[in-house]
Protein backbone atom coordinates (compact mmCIF):
# COMPACT_ATOMS: atom_id res chain seq x y z
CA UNK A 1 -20.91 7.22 9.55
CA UNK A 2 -20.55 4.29 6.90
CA UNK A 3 -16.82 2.23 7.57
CA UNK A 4 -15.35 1.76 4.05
CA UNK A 5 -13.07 -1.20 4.65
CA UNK A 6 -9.36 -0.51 3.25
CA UNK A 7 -7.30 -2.68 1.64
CA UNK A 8 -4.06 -3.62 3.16
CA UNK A 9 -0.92 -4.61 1.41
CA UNK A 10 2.12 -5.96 3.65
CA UNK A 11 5.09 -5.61 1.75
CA UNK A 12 6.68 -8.48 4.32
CA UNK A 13 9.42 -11.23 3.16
CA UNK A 14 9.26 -13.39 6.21
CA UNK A 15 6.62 -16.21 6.27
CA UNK A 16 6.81 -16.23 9.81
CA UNK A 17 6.13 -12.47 10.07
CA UNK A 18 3.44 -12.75 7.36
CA UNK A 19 1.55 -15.50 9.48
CA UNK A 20 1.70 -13.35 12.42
CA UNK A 21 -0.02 -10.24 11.08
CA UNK A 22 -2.75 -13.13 9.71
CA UNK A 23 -3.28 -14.09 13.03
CA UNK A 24 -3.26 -10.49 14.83
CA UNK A 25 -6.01 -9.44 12.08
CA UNK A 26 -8.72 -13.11 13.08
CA UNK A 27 -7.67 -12.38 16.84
CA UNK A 28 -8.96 -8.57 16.11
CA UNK A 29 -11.36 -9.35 13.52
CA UNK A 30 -9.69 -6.84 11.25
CA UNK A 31 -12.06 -7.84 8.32
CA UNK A 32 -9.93 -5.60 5.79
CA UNK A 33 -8.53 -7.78 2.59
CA UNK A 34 -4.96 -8.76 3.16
CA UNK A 35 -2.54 -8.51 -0.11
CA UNK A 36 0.68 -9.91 0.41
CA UNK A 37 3.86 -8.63 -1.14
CA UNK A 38 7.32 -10.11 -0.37
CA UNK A 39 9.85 -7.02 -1.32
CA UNK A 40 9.13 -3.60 -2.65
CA UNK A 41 9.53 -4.52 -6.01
CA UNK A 42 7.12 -6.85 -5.77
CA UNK A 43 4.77 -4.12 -3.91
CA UNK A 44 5.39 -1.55 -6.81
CA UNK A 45 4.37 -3.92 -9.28
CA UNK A 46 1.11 -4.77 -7.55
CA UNK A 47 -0.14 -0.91 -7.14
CA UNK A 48 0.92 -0.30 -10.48
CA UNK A 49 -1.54 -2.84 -12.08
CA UNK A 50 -4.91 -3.74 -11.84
CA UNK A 51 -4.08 -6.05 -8.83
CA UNK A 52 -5.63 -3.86 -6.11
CA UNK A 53 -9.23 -2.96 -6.34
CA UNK A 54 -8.39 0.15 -4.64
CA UNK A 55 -5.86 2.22 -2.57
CA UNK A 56 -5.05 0.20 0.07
CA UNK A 57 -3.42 1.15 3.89
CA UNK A 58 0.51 -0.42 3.54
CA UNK A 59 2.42 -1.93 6.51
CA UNK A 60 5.78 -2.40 5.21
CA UNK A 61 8.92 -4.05 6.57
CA UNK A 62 12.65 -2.00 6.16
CA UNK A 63 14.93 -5.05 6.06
CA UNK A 64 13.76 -7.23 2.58
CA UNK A 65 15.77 -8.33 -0.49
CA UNK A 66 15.47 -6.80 -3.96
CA UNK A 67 14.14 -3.77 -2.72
CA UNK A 68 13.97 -2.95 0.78
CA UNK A 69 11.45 -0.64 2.40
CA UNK A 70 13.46 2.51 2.16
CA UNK A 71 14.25 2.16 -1.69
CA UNK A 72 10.23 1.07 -1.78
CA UNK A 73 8.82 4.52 0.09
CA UNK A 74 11.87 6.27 -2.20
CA UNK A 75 9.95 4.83 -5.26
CA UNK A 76 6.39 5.26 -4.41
CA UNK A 77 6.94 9.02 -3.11
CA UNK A 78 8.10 9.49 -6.53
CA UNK A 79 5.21 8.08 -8.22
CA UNK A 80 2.64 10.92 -9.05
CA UNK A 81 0.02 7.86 -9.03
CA UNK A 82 0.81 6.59 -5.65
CA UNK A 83 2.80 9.27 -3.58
CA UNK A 84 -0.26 9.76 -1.30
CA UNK A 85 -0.59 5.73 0.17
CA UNK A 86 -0.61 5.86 3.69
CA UNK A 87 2.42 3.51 4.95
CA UNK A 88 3.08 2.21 8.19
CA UNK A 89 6.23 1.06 8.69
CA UNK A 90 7.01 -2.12 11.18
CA UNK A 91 10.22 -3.66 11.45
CA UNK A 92 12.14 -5.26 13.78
CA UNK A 93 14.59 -2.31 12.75
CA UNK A 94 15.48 -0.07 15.44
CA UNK A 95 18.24 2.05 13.73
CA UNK A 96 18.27 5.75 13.99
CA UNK A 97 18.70 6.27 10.53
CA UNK A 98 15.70 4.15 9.06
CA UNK A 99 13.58 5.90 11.41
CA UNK A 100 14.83 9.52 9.95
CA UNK A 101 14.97 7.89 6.35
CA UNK A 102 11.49 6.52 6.67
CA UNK A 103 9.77 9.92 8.57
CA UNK A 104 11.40 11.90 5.87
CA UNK A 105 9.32 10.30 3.11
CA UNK A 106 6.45 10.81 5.00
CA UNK A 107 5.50 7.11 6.72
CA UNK A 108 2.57 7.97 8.71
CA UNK A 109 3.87 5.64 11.77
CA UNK A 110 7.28 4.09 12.71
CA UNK A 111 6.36 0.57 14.51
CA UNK A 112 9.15 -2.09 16.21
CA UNK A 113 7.74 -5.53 16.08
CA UNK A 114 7.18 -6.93 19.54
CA UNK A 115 8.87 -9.85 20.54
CA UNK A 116 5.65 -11.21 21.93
CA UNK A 117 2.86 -12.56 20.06
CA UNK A 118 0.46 -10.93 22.99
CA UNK A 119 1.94 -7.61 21.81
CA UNK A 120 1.70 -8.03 18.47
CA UNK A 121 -1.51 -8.42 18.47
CA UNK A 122 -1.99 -5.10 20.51
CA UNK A 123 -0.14 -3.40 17.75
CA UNK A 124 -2.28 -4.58 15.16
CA UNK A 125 -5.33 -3.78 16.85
CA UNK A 126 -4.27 -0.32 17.58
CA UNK A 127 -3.07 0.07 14.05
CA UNK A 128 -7.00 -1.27 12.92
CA UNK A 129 -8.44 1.42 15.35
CA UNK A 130 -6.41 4.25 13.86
CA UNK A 131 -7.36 2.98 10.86
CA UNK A 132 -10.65 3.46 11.29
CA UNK A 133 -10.58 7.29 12.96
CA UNK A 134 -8.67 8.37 10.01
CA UNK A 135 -10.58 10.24 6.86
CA UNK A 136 -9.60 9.50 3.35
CA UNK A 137 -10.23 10.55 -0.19
């Protein structure tokens, strides 16, 4: 079986957060390209145009400015075009109702970032692995 390598976008507005995942993907050699988006709007814009070179795998973050994630998966689950991106959601958010807002427009995984960088990179890895078990158009 051939691995296609995915694109990834991270829809992520803190630097520190957006080093992190860099880090987690060279520590699991996660060869996948890494786009970078730093609010929804921002993330819309990008899959609208030709800035992708294909569908790409999105981890996005709840709590941004502009647009946060909820408005964002609101948006793209409207979107004819793009309603079928697989998004992973991780946040530091651990409220009730972003987890029911985000499961109800059909996030394929709800993730809390770890405090530690150890765990973090466990996440990621795990995330890369399910990645790669998972069939797509």
């Amino acid at each position: 079986m051939e691995e296609r390598v995915v694109p990834i976008l991270l829809v992520e507005d803190d630097e520190v957060d957006i080093m992190n995942v860099q880090r987690a993907f060279k520590k699991n050699n996660i060869n996948n390209p890494l786009y970078i988006a730093n609010n929804g709007l921002e993330a819309l814009e990008m899959l609208r145009s030709d800035a992708l070179p294909q569908t790409p795998i999105i981890i996005l973050d709840i709590n941004m400015p502009k647009m946060n994630g909820i408005e964002f998966l609101q948006e793209l689950r409207k979107d004819p075009a793009l309603n079928r991106i697989s998004v992973f959601v991780m946040t530091t958010s651990n409220e009730d109702s972003d987890k029911f807002n985000a499961y109800n427009l059909n996030v394929a995984g709800y993730i809390l970032k770890p405090l530690s960088f150890e765990k973090f990179i466990t996440a990621v890895g795990t995330l890369d692995r399910y990645w790669k078990l998972c069939e797509r158009p």
